[in-house]
Structure formats: C-alpha cells, structure tokens
N, C-alpha and C. Protein backbone atom coordinates (compact mmCIF):
# COMPACT_ATOMS: atom_id res chain seq x y z
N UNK A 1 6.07 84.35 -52.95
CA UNK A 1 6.68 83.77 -51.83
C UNK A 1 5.67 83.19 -50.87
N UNK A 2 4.38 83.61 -50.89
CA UNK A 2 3.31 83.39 -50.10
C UNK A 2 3.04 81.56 -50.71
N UNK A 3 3.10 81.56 -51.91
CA UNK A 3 2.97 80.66 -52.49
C UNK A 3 4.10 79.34 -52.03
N UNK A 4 5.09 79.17 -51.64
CA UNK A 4 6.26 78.86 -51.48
C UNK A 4 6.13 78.15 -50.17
N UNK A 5 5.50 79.39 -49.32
CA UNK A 5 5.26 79.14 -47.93
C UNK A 5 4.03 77.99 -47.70
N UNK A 6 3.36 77.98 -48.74
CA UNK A 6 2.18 77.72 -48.26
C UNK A 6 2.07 76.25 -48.63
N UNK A 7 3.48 76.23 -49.81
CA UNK A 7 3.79 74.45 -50.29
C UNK A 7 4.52 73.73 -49.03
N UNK A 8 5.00 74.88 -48.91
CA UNK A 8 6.35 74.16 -47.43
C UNK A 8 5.59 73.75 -46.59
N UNK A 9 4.38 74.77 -46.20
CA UNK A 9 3.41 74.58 -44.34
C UNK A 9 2.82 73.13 -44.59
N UNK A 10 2.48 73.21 -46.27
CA UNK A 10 1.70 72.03 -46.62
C UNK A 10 2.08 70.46 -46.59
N UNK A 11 3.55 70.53 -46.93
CA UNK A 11 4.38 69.57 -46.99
C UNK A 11 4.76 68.98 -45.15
N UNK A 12 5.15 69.95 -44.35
CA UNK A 12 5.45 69.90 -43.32
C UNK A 12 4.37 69.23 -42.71
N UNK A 13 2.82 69.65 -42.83
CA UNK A 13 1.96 68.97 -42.42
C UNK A 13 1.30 67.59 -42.86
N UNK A 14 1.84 67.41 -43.97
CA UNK A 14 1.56 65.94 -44.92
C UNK A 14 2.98 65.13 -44.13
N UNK A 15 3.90 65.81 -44.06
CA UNK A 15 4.95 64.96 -43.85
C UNK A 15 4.78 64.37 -41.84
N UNK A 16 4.15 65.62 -41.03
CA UNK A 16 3.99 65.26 -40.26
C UNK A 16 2.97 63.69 -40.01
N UNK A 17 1.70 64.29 -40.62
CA UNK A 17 0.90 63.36 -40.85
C UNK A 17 1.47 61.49 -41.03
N UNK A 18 2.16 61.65 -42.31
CA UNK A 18 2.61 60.43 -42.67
C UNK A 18 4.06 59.67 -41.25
N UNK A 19 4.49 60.47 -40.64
CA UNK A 19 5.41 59.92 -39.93
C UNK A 19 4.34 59.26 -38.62
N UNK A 20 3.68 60.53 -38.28
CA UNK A 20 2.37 60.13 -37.13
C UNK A 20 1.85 58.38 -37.35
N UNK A 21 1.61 58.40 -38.80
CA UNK A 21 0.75 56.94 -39.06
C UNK A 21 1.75 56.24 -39.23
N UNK A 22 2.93 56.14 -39.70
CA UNK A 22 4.03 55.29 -39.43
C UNK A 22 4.48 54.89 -38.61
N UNK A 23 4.35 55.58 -37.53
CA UNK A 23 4.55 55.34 -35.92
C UNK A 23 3.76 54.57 -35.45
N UNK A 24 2.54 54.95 -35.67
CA UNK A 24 1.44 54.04 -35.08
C UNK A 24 1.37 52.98 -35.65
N UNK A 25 1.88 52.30 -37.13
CA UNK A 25 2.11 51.42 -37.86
C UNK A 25 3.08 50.40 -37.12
N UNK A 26 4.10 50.85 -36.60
CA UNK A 26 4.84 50.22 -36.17
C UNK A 26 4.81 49.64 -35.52
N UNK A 27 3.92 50.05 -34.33
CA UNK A 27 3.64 49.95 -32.93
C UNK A 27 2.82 48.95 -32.98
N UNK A 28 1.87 49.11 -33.74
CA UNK A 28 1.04 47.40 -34.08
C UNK A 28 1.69 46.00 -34.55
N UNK A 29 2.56 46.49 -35.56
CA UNK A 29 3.19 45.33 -35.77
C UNK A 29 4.22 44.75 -34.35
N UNK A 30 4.89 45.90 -33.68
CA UNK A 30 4.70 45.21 -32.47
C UNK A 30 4.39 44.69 -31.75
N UNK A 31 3.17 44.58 -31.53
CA UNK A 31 2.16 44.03 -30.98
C UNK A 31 2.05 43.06 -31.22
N UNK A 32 1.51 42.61 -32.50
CA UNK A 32 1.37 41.42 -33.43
C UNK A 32 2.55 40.63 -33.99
N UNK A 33 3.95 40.22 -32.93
CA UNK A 33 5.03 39.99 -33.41
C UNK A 33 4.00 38.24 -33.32
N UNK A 34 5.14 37.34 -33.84
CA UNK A 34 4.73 36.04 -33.77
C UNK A 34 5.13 35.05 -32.64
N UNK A 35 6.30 36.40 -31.70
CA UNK A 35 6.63 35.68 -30.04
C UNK A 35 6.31 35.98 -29.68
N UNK A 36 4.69 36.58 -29.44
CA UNK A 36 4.13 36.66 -28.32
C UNK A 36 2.64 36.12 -28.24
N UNK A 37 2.09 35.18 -27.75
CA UNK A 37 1.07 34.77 -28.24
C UNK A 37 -0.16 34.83 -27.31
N UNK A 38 -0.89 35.44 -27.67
CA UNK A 38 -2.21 35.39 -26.67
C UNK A 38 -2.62 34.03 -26.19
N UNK A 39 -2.94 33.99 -24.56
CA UNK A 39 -2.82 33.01 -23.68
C UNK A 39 -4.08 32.23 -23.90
N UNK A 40 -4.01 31.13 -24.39
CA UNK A 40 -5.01 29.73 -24.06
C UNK A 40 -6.15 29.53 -23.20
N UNK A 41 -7.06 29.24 -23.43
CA UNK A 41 -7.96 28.85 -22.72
C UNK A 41 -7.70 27.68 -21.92
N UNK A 42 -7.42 27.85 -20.55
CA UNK A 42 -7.35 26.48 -20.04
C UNK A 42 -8.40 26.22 -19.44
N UNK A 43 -8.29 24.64 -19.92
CA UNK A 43 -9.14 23.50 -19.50
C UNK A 43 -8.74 22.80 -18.41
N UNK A 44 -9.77 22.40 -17.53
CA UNK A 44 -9.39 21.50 -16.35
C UNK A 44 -9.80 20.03 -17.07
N UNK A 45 -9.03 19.04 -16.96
CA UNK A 45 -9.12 17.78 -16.97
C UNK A 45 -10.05 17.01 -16.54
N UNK A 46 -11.00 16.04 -17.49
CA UNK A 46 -12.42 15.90 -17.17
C UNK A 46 -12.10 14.69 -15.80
N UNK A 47 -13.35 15.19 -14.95
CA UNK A 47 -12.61 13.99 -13.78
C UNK A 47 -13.31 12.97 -14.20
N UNK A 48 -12.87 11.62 -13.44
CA UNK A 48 -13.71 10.11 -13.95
C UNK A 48 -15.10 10.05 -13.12
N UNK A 49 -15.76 9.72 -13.19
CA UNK A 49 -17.34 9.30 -12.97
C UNK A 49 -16.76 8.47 -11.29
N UNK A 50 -17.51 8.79 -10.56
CA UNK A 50 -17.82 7.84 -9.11
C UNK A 50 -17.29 6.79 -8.83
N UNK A 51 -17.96 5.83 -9.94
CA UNK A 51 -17.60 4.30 -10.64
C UNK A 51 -16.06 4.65 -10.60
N UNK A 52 -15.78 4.93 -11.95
CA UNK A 52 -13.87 5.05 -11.79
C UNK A 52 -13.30 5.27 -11.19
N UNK A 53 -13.65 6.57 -10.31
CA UNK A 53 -12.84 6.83 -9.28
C UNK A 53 -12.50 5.63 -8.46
N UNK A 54 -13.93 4.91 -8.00
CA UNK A 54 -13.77 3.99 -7.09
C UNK A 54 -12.92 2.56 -7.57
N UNK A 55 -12.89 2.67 -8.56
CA UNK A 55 -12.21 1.14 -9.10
C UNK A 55 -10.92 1.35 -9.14
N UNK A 56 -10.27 2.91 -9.04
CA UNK A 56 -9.03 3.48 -8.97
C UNK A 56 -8.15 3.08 -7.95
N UNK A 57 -9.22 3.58 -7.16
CA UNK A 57 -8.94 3.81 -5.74
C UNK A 57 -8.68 2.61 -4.62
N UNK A 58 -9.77 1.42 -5.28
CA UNK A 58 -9.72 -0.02 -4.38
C UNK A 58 -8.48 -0.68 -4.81
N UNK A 59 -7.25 -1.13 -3.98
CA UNK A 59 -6.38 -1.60 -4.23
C UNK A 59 -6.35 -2.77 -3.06
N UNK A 60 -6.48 -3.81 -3.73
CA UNK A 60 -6.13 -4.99 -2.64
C UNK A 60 -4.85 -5.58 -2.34
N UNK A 61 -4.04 -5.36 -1.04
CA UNK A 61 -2.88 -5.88 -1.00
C UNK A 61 -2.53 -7.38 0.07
N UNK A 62 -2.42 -8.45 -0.54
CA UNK A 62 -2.28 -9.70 0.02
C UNK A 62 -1.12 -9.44 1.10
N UNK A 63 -1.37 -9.14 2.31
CA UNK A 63 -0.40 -9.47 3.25
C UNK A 63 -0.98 -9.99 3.82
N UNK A 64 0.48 -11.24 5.14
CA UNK A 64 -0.13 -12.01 5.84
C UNK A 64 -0.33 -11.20 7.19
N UNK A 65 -0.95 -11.58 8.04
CA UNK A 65 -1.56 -10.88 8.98
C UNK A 65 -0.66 -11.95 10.29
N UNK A 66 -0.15 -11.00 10.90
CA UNK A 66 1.22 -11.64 12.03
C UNK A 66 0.41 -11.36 13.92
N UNK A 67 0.41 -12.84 14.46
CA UNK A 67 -0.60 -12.41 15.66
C UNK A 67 0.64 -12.54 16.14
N UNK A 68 1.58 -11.99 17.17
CA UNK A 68 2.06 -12.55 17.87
C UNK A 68 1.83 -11.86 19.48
N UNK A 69 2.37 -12.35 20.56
CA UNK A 69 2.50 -12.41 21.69
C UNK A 69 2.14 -10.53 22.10
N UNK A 70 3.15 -9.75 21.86
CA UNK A 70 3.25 -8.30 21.90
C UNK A 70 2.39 -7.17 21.41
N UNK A 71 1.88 -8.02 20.02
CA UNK A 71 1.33 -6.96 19.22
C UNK A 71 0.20 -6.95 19.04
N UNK A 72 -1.05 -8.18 19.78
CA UNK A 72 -2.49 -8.47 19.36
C UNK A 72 -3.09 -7.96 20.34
N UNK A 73 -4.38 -6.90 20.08
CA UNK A 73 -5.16 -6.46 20.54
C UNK A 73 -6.18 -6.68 21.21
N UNK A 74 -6.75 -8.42 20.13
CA UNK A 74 -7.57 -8.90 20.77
C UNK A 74 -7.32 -10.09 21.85
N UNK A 75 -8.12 -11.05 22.73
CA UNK A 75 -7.65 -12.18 23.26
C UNK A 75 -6.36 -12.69 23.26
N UNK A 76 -5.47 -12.94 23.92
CA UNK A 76 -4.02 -13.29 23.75
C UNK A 76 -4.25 -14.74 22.92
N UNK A 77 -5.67 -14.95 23.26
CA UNK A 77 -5.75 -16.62 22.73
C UNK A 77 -6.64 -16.79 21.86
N UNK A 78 -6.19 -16.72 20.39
CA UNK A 78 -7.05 -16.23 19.40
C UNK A 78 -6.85 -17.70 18.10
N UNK A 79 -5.66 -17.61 17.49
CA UNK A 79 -5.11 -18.32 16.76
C UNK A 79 -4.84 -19.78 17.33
N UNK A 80 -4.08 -19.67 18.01
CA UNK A 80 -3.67 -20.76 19.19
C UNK A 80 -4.30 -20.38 20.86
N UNK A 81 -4.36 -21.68 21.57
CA UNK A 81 -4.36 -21.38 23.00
C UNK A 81 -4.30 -22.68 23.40
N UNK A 82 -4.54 -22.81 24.77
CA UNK A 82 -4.12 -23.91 25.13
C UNK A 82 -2.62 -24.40 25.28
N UNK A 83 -1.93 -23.64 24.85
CA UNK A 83 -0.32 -24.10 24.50
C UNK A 83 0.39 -24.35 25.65
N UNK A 84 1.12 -25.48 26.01
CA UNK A 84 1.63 -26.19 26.08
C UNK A 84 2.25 -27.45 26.36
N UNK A 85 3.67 -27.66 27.14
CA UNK A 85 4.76 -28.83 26.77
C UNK A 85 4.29 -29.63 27.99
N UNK A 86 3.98 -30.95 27.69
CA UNK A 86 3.66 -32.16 28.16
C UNK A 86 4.54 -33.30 27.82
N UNK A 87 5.39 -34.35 28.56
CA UNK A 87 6.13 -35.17 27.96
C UNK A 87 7.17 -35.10 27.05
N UNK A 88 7.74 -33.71 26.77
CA UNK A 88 8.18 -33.06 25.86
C UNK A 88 7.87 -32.98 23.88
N UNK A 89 6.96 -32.80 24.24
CA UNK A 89 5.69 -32.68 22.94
C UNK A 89 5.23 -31.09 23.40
N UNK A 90 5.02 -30.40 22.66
CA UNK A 90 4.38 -29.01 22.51
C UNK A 90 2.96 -29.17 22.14
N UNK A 91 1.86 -29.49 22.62
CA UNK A 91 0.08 -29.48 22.27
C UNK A 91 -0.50 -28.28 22.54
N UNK A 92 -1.64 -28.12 21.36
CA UNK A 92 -2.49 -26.96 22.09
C UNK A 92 -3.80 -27.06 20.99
N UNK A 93 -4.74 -25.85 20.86
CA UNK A 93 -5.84 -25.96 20.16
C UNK A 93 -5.44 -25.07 19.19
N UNK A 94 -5.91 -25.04 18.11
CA UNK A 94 -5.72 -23.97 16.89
C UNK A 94 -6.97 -23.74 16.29
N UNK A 95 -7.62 -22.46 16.01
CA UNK A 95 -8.60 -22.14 15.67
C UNK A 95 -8.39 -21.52 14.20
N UNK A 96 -9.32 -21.88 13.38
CA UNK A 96 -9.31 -20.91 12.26
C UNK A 96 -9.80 -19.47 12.14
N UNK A 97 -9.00 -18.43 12.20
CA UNK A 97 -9.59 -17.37 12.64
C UNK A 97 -9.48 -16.68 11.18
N UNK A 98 -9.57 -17.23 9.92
CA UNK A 98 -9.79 -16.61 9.05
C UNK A 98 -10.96 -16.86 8.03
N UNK A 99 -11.14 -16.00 7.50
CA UNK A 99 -12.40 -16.14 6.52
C UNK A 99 -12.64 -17.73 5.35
N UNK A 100 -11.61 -18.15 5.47
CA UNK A 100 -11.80 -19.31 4.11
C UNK A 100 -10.81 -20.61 4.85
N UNK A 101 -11.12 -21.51 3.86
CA UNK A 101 -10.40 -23.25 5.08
C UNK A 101 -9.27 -22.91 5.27
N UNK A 102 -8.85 -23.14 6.44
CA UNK A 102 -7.38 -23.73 6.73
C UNK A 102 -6.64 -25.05 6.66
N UNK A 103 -5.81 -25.13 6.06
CA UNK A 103 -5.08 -26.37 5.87
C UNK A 103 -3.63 -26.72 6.91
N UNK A 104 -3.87 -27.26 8.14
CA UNK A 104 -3.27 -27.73 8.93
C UNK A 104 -1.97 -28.31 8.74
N UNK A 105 -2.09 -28.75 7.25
CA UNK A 105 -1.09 -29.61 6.33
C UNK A 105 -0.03 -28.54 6.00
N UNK A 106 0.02 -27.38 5.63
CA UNK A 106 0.51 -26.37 5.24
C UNK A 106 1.19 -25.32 6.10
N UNK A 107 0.94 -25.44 7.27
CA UNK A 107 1.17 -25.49 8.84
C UNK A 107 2.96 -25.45 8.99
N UNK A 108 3.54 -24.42 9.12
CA UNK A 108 5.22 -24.38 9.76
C UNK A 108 5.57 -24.05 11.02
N UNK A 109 6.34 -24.97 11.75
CA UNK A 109 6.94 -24.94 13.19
C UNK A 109 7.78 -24.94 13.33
N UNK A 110 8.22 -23.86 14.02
CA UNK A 110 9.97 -23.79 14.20
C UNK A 110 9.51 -23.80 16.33
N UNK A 111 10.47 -24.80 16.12
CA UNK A 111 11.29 -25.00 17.64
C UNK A 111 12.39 -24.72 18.06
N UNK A 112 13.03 -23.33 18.56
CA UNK A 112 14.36 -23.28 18.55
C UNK A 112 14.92 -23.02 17.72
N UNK A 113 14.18 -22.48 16.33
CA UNK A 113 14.67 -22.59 15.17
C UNK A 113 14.97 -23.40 13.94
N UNK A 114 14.30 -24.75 14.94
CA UNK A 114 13.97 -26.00 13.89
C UNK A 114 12.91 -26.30 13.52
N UNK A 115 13.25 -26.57 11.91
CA UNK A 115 11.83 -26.43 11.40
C UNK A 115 11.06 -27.76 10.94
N UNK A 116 9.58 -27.80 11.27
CA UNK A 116 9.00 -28.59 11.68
C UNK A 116 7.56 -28.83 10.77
N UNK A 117 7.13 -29.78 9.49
CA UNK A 117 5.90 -29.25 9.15
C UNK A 117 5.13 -30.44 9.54
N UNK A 118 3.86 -30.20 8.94
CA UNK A 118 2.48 -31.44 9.80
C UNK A 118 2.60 -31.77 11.39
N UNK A 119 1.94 -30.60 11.86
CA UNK A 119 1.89 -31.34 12.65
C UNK A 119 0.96 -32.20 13.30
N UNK A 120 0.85 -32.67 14.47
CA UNK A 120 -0.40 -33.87 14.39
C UNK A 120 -1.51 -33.21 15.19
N UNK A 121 -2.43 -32.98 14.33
CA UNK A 121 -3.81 -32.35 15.00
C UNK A 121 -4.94 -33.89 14.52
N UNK A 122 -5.77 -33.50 15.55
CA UNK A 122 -7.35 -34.32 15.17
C UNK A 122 -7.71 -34.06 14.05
N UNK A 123 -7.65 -32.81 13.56
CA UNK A 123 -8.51 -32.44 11.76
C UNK A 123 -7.69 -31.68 11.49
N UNK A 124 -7.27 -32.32 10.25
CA UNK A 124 -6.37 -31.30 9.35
C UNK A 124 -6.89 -30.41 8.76
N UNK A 125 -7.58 -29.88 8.57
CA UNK A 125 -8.65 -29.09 7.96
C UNK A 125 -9.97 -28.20 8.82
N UNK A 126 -9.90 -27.27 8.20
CA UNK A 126 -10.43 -26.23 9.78
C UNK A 126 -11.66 -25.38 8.81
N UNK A 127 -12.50 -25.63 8.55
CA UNK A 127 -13.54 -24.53 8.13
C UNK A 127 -13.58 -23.37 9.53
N UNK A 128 -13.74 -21.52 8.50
CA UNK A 128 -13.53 -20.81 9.47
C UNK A 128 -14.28 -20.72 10.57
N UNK A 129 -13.61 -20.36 11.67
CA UNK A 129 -14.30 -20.53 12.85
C UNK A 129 -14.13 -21.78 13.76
N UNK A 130 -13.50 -22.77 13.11
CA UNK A 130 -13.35 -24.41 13.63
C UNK A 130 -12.46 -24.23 14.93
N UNK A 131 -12.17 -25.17 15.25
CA UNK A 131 -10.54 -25.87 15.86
C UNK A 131 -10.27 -26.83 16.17
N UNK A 132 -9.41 -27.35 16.26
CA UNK A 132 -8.94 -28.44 16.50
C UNK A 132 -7.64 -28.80 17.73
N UNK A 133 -7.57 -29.88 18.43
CA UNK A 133 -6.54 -30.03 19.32
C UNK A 133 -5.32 -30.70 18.77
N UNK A 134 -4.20 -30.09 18.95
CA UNK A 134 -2.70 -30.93 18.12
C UNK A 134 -2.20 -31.74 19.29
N UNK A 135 -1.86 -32.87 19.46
CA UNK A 135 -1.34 -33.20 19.86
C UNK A 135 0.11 -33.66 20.11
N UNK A 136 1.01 -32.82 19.17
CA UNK A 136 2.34 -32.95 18.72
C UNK A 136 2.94 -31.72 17.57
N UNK A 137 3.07 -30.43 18.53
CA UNK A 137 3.25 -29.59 16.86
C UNK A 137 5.09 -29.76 16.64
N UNK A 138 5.89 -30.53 17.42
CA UNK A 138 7.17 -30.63 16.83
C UNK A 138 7.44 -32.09 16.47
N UNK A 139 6.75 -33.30 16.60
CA UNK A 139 7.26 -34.10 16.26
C UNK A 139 8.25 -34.77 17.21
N UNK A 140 9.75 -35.25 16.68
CA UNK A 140 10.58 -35.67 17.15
C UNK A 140 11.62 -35.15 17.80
N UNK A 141 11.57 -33.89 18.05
CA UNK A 141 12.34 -32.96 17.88
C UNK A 141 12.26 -32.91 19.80
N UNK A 142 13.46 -32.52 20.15
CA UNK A 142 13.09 -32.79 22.09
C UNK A 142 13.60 -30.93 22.51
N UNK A 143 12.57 -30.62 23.02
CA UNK A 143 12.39 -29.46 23.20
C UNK A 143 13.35 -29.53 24.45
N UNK A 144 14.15 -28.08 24.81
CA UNK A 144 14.80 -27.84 25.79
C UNK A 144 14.61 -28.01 27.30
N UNK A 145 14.78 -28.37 28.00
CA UNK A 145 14.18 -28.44 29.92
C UNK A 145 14.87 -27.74 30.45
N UNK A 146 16.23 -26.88 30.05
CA UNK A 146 16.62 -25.88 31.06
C UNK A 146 16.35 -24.44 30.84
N UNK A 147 15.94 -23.86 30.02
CA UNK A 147 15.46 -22.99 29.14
C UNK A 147 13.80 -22.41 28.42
N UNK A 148 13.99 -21.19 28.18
CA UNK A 148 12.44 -21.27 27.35
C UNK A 148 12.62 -21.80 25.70
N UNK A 149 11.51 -22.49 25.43
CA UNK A 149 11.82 -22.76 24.17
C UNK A 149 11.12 -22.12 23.58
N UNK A 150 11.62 -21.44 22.27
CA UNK A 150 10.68 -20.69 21.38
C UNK A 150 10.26 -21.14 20.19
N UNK A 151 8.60 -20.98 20.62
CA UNK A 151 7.70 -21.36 19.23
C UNK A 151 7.32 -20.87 18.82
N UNK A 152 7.26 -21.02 17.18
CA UNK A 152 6.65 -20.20 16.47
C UNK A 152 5.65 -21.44 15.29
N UNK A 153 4.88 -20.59 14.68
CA UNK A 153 3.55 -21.48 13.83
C UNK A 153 2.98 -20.36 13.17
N UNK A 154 3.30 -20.87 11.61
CA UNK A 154 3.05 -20.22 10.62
C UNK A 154 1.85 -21.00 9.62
N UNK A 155 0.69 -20.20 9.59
CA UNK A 155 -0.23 -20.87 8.74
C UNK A 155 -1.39 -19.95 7.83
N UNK A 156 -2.05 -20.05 6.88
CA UNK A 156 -2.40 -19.84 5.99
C UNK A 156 -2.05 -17.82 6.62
N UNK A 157 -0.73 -16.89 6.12
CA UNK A 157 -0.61 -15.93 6.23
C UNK A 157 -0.84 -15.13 7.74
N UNK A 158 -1.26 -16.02 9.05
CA UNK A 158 -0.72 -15.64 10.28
C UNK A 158 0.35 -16.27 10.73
N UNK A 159 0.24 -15.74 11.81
CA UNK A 159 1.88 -16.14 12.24
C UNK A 159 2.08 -15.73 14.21
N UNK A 160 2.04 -16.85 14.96
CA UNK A 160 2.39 -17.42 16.24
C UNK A 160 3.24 -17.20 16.86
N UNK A 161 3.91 -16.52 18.04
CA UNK A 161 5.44 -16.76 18.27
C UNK A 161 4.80 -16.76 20.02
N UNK A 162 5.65 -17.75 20.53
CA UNK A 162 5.74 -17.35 22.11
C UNK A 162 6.61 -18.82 22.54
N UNK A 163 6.86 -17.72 23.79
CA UNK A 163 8.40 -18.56 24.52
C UNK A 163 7.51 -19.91 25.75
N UNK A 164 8.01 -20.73 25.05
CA UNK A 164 6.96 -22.44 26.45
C UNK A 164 7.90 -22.78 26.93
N UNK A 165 8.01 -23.11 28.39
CA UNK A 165 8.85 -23.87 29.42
C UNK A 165 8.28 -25.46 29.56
N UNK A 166 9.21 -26.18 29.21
CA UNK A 166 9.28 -27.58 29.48
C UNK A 166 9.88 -28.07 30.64
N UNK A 167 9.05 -28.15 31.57
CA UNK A 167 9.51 -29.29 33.01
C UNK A 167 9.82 -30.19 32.63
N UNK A 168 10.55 -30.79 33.52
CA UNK A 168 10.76 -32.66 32.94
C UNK A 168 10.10 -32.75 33.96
C-alpha cells in the first residue's frame, strides 16, 4: 500500500507540475495574441532645408494698393495733388508713385459716376517718381456747380477718390 501511495503522491505531483506549465503556457500565448502589437518607432518628419522653407513660405500676392482720402498715412498729396475744377474741367498733377512706368493711357475717371478714360496730361507716360500736369481728367463731361462732385482715378493698381467743388 506504501507502494500505491507513493504512485498516487507521484502522479499528483507530475500532474501538478504539468497543469503549473500549462498555465504559464497559456498566459504567453496571451501575450503574443496577433491583436496586440508592440508600438512603432515613431519618426518625426524630416523638415526642409532653410532654402525650402523659404521658397514655401514667400508668397507674392498682386493686389492693387487703394490711396484714398481717409485711409493714407502718408502726405494727403501723394498720387495726385494739385486737384482742382477750373472752367469746369477737373486738372491736377499725378505722380508716379510706383516702382515701374505708368501709363496715363490706362488711367480711369469716374465723375459722378461717369466713366471717363485718357485723360489729357502733358506726358502720358510717367517713369517712377515722374509727374505730370493733366489738364482735363473728365473731358466733356460738365461737372456739377451746386454740389460736390466726386472723383475718383484709377491707375496702374492705385486708386484716388475725393469730393471737388466747382464754382462757376
């Protein structure tokens, strides 16, 4: 019976044994399921060189640049001066206040809302920095005498506005 006992203690302890490592068997394959995946090395995104950045970054946007009466900082009399109504003709001087020629020819006048192009200057043509005296920026057009009349002059992307009184 000693004998009996000693298969049983033996068994009990083999059997313990084998459940022990089955357990722990398990538990790994847990571990090692295929939904769960050890986390990535992240990388930061190589940045561009100085150069690129900067060629990124320079964006040139063509707007025209608007002087009018209210909103200019510098000289009230920059674009135009000299302005105005003589004989009922609107004259004054126009300066090129931009970097490259101005074309006088290209030049829009609204009087009142009527619109008016070429008008008659000494030089149609203004290298920057120039000016020239107009002697007629509406033409035929008969400006108001009881009222202010409003002018405006649109040229290479600035833009003019102010109210002139015509005496008779």
């Amino acid at each position: 019976m000693k004998k009996y006992m000693a298969i049983i203690a033996l068994l009990i302890i083999v059997g313990l044994i084998l459940i022990i490592i089955g357990c722990s068997q398990k538990e790994t394959e847990e571990i090692q399921t295929p939904g769960i995946q050890e986390p990535e090395q992240i990388v930061p995104p190589e940045l561009p060189s100085p150069q690129e950045q900067q060629v990124q970054e320079t964006v040139i946007i063509d707007e025209p640049v608007v002087v009018t009466e209210s909103s200019r900082e510098e000289p009230p009399n920059t674009l135009l001066t000299e302005l105005r109504c003589v004989d009922n003709k609107i004259e004054g001087v126009v300066t090129n206040v931009d970097d490259e020629t101005m074309d006088l020819s290209d030049a829009i006048v609204y009087i009142n809302g009527i619109l008016k192009r070429n008008p008659e200057c000494d030089a149609m043509v203004l290298n920057p920095g120039n000016s020239t005296f107009c002697t007629n920026f509406i033409g035929n057009i008969k400006p108001s005498n009881t009222k202010g009349n409003k002018f405006l002059l649109r040229i290479s992307g600035y833009q003019w506005e102010e109210i002139i009184s015509c005496p008779e």
